[in-house]
N, C-alpha and C. Protein backbone atom coordinates (compact mmCIF):
# COMPACT_ATOMS: atom_id res chain seq x y z
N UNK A 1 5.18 28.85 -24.52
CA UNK A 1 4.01 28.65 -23.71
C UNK A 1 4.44 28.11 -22.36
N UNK A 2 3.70 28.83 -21.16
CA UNK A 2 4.30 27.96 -19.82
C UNK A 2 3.04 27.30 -19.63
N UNK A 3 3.39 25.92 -19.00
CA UNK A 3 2.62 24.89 -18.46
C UNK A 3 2.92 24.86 -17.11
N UNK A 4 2.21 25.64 -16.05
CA UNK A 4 1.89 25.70 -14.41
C UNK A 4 1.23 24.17 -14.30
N UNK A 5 2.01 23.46 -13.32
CA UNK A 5 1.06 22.45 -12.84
C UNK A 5 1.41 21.22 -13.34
N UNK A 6 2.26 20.76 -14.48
CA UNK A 6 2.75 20.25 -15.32
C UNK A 6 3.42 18.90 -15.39
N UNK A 7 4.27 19.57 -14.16
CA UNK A 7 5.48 18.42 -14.21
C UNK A 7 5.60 17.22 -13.51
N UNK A 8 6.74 16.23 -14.17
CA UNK A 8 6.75 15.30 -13.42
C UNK A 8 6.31 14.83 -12.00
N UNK A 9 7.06 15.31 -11.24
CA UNK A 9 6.20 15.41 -9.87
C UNK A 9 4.81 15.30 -9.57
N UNK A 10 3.85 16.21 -10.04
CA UNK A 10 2.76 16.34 -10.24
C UNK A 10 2.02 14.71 -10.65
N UNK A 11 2.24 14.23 -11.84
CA UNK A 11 1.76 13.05 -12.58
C UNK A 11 2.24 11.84 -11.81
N UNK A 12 3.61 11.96 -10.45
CA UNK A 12 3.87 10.84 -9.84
C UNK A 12 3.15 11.12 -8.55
N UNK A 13 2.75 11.94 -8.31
CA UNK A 13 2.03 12.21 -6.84
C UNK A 13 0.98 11.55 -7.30
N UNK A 14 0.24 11.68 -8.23
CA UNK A 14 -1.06 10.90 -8.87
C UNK A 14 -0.90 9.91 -8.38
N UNK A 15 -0.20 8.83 -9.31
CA UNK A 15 0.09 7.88 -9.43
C UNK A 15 0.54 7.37 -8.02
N UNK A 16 0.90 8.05 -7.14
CA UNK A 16 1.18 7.42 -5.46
C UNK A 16 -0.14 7.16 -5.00
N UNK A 17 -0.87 8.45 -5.23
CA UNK A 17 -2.12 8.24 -4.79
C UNK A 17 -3.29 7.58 -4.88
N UNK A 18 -3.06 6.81 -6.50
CA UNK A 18 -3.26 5.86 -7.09
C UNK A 18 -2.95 4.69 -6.13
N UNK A 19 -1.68 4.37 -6.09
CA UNK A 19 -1.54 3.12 -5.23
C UNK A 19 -2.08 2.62 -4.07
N UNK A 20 -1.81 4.12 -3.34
CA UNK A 20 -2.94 4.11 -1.93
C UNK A 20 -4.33 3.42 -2.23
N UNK A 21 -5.16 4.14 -3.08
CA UNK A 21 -6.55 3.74 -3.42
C UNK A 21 -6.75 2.19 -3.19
N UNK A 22 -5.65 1.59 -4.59
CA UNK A 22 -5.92 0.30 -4.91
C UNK A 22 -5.33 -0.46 -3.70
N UNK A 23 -4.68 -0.38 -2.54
CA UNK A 23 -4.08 -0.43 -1.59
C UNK A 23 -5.27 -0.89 -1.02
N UNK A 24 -6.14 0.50 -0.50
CA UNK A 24 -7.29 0.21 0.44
C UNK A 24 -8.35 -0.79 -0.48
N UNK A 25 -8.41 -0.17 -1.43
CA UNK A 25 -9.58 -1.48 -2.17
C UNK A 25 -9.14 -2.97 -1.99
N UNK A 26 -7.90 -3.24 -2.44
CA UNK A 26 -7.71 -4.55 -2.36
C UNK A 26 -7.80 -5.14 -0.93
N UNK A 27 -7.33 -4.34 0.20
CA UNK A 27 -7.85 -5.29 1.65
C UNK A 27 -9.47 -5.02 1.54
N UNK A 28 -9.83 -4.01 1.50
CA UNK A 28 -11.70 -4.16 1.76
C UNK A 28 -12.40 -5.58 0.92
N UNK A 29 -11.80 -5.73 -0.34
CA UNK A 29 -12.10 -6.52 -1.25
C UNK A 29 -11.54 -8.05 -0.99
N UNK A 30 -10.59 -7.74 -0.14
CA UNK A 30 -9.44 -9.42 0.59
C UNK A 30 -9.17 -9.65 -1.77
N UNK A 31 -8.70 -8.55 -2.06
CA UNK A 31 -8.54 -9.21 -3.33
C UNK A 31 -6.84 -9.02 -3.12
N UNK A 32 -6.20 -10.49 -2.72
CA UNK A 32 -4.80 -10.56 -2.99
C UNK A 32 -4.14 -10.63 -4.35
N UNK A 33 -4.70 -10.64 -5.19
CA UNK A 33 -4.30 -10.35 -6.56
C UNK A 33 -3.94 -9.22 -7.11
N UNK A 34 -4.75 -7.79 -7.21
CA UNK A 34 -4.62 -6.66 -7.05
C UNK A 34 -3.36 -5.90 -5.78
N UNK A 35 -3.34 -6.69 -4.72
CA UNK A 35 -2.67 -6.55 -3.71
C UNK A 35 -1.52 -6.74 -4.03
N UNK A 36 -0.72 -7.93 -5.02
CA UNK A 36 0.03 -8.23 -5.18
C UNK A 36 0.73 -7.75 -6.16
N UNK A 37 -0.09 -6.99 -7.33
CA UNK A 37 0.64 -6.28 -8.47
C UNK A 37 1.13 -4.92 -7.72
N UNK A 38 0.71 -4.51 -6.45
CA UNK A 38 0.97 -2.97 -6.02
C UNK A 38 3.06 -3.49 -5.19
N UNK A 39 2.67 -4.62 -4.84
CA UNK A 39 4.54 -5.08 -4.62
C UNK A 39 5.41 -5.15 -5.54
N UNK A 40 6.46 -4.35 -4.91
CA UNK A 40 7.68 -4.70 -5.93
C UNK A 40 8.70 -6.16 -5.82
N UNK A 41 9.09 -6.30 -6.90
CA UNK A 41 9.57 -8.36 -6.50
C UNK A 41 10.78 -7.91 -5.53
N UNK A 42 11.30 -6.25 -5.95
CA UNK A 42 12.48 -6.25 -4.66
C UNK A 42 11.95 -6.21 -3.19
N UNK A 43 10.83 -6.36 -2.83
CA UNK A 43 10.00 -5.90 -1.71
C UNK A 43 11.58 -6.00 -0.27
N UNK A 44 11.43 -5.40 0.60
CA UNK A 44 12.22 -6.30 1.48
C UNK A 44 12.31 -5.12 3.19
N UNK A 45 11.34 -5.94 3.73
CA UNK A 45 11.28 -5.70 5.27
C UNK A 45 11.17 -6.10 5.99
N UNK A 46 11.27 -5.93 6.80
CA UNK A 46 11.93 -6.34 8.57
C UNK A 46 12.17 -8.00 8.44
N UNK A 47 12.98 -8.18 7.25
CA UNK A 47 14.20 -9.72 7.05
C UNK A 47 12.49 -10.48 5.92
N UNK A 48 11.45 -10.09 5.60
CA UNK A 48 10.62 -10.31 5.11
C UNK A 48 11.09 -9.92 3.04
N UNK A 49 10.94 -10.78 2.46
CA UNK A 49 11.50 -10.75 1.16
C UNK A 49 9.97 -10.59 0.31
N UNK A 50 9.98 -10.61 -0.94
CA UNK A 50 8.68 -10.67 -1.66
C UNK A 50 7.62 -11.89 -1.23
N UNK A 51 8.25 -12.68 -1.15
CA UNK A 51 8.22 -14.16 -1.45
C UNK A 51 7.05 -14.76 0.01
N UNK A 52 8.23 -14.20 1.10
CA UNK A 52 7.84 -14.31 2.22
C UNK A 52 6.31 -13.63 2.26
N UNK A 53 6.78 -12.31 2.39
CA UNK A 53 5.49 -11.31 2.06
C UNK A 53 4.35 -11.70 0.99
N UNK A 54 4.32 -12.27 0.12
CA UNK A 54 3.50 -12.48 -0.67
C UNK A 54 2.79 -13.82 0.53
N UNK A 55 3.79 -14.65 0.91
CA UNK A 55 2.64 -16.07 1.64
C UNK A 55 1.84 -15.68 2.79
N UNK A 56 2.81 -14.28 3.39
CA UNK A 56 1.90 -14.09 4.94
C UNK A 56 0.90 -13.52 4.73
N UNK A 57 0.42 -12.40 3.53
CA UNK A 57 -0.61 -12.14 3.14
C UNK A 57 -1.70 -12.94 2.40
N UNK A 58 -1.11 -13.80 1.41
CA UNK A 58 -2.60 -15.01 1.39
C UNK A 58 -2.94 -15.71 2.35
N UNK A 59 -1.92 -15.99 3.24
CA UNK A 59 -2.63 -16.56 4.59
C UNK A 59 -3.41 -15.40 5.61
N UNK A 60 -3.34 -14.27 5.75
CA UNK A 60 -4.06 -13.43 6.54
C UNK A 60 -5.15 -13.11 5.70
N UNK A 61 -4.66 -12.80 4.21
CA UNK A 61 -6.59 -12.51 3.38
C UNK A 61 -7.42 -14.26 3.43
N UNK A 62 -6.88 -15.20 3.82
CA UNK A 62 -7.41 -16.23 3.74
C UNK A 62 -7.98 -16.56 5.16
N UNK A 63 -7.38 -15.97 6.13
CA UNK A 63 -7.79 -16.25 7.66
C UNK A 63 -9.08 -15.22 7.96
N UNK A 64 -9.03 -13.55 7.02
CA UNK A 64 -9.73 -13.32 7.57
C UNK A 64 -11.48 -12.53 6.95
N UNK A 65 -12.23 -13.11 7.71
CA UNK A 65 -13.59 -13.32 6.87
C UNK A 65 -13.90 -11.72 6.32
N UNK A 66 -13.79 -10.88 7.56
CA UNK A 66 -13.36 -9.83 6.58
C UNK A 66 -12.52 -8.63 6.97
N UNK A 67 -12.38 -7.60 6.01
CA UNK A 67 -11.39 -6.65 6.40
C UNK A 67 -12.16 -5.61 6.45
N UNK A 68 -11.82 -4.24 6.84
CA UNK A 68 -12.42 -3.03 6.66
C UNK A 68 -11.15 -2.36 6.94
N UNK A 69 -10.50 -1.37 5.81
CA UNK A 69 -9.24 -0.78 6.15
C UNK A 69 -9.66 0.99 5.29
N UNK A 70 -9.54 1.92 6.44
CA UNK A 70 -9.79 3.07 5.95
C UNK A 70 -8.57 3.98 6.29
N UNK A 71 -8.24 4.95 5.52
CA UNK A 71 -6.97 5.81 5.74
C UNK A 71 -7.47 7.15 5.96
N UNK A 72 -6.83 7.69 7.15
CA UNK A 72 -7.33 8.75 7.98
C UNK A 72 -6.96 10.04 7.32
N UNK A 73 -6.48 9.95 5.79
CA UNK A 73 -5.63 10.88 5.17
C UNK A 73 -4.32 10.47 5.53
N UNK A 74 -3.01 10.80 4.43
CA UNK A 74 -1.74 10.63 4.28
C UNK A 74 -1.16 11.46 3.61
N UNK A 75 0.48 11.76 3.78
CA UNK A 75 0.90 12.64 2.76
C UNK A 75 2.00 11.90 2.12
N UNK A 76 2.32 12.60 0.86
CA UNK A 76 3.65 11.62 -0.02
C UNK A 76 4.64 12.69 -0.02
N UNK A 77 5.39 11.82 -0.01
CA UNK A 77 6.62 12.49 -0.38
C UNK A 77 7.49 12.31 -1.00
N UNK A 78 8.24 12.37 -2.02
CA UNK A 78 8.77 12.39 -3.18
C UNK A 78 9.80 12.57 -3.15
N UNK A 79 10.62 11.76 -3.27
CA UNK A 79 12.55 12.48 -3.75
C UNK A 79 13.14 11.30 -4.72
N UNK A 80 13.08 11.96 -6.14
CA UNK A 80 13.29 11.06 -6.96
C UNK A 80 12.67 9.62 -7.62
N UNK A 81 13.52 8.92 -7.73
CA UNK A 81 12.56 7.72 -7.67
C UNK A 81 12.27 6.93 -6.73
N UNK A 82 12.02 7.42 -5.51
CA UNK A 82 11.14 6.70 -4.27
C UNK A 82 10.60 7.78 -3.70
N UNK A 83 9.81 6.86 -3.17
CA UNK A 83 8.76 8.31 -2.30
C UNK A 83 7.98 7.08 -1.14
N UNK A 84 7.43 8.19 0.06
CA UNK A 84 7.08 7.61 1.32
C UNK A 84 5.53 8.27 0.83
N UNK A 85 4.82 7.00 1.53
CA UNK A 85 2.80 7.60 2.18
C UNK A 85 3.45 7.92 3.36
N UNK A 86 2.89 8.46 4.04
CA UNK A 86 2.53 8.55 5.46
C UNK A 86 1.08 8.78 5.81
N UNK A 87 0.66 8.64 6.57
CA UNK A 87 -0.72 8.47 7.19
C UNK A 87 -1.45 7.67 8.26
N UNK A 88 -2.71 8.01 8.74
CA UNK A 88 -2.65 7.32 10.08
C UNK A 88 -4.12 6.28 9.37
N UNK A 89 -4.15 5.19 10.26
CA UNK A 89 -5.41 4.01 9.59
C UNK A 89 -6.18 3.66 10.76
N UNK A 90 -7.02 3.37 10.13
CA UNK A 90 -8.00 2.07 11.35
C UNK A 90 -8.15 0.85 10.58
N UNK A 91 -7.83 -0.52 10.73
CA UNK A 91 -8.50 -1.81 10.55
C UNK A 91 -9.30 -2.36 11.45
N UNK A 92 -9.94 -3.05 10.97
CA UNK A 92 -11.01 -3.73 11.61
C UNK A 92 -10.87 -4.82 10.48
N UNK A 93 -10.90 -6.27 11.84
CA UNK A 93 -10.83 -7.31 10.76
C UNK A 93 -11.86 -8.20 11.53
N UNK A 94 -12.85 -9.24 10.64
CA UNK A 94 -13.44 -10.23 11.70
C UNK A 94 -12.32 -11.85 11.11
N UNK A 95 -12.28 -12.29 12.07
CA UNK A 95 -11.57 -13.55 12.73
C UNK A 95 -12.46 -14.75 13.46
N UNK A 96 -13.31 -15.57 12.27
CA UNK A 96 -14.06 -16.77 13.15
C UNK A 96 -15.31 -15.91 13.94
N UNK A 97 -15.29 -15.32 13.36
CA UNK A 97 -16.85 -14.24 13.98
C UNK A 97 -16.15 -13.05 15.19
N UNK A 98 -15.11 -13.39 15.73
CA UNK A 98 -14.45 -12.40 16.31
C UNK A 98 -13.45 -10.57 15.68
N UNK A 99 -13.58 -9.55 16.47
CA UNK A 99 -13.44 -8.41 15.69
C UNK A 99 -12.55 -8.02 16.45
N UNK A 100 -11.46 -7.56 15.72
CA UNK A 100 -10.45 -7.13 15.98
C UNK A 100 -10.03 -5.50 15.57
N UNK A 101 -9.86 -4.71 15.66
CA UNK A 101 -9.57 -3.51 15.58
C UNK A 101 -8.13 -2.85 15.71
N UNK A 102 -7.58 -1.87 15.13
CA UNK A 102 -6.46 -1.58 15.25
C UNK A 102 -6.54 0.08 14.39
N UNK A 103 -5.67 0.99 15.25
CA UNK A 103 -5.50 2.23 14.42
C UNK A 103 -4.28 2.37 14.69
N UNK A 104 -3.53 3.21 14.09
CA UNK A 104 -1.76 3.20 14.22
C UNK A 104 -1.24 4.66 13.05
N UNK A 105 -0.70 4.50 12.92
CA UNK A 105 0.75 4.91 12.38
C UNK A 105 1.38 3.94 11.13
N UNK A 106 1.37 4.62 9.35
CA UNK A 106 2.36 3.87 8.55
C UNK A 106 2.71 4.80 8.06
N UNK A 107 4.15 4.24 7.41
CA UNK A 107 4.84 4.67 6.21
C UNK A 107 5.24 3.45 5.77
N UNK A 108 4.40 3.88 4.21
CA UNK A 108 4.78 2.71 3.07
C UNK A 108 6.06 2.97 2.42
N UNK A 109 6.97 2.09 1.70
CA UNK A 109 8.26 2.80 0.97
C UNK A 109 8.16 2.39 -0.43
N UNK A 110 7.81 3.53 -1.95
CA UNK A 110 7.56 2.86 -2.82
C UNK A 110 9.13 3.13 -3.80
N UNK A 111 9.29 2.71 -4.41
CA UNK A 111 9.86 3.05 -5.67
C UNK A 111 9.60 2.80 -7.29
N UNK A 112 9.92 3.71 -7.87
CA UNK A 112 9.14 4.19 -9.44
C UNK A 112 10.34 2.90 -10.01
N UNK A 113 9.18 1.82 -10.87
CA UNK A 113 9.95 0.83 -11.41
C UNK A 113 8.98 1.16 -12.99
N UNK A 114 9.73 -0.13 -13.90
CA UNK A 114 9.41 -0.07 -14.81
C UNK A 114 7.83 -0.37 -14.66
N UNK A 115 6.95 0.18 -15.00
CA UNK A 115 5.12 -0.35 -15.00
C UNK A 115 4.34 0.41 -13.80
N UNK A 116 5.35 1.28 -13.14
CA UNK A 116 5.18 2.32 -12.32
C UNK A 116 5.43 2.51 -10.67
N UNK A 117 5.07 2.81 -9.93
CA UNK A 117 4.84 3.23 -8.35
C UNK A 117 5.14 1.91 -8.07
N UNK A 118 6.15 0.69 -6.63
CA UNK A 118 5.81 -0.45 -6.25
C UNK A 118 6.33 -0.18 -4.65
N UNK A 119 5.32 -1.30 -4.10
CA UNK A 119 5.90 -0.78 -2.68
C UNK A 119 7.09 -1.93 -2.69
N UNK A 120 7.99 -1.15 -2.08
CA UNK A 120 9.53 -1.81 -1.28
C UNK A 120 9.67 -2.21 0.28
N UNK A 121 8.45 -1.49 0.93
CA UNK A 121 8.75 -1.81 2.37
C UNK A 121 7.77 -1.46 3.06
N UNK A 122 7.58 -1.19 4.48
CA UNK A 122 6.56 -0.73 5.24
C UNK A 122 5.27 -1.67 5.70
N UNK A 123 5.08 -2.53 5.04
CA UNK A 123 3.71 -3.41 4.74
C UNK A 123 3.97 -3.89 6.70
């Protein structure tokens, strides 16, 4: 029997896309908890470690009253066990009643660990 559509690949593109989701939910939601299971403990960017990264984000979901983070569409890409989002965003955050805005350019860097998809970098 052939199975078109099947394979690995397929079921980890999910699962990237998965992360994205809970990605955007958890800033709309300022839920740093959810936010924090999508990191991997190897996290490590620009000299920023898990550790680090884990405090600058409860202090920014704690600074700010609220978030609004939407993704303009992204694509994944896959080679083995890591794979890149790419995609373009808008935030909008309020700050003390003040609104701040931002659209840009990311690439997240995940790698397939034990319990699934974690981001490694990009944040």
């Amino acid at each position: 029997m052939l199975m078109i559509g099947c394979d690995g690949q397929s079921a980890d593109r999910q699962a990237l896309h998965s992360v994205a989701l809970q990605r955007q939910q958890a800033l709309r939601n300022k839920d740093i908890n959810l936010y924090l299971t999508l990191l991997s403990h190897d996290y490590l960017d620009k000299g920023q470690d898990f550790t680090a990264k884990k405090k600058e984000l409860e202090s920014n979901f704690a600074l700010f009253d609220q978030i609004d983070y939407r993704s303009d569409g992204f694509t994944i890409d896959i080679k083995g066990n890591s794979a890149d989002i790419s995609g373009t965003y808008g935030l909008k955050v309020v700050i003390r009643g003040k609104t701040l805005k931002l659209e840009g350019k990311e690439t997240l860097r995940l790698k397939k660990e034990f319990g699934g998809w974690k981001i490694v970098a990009g944040l």
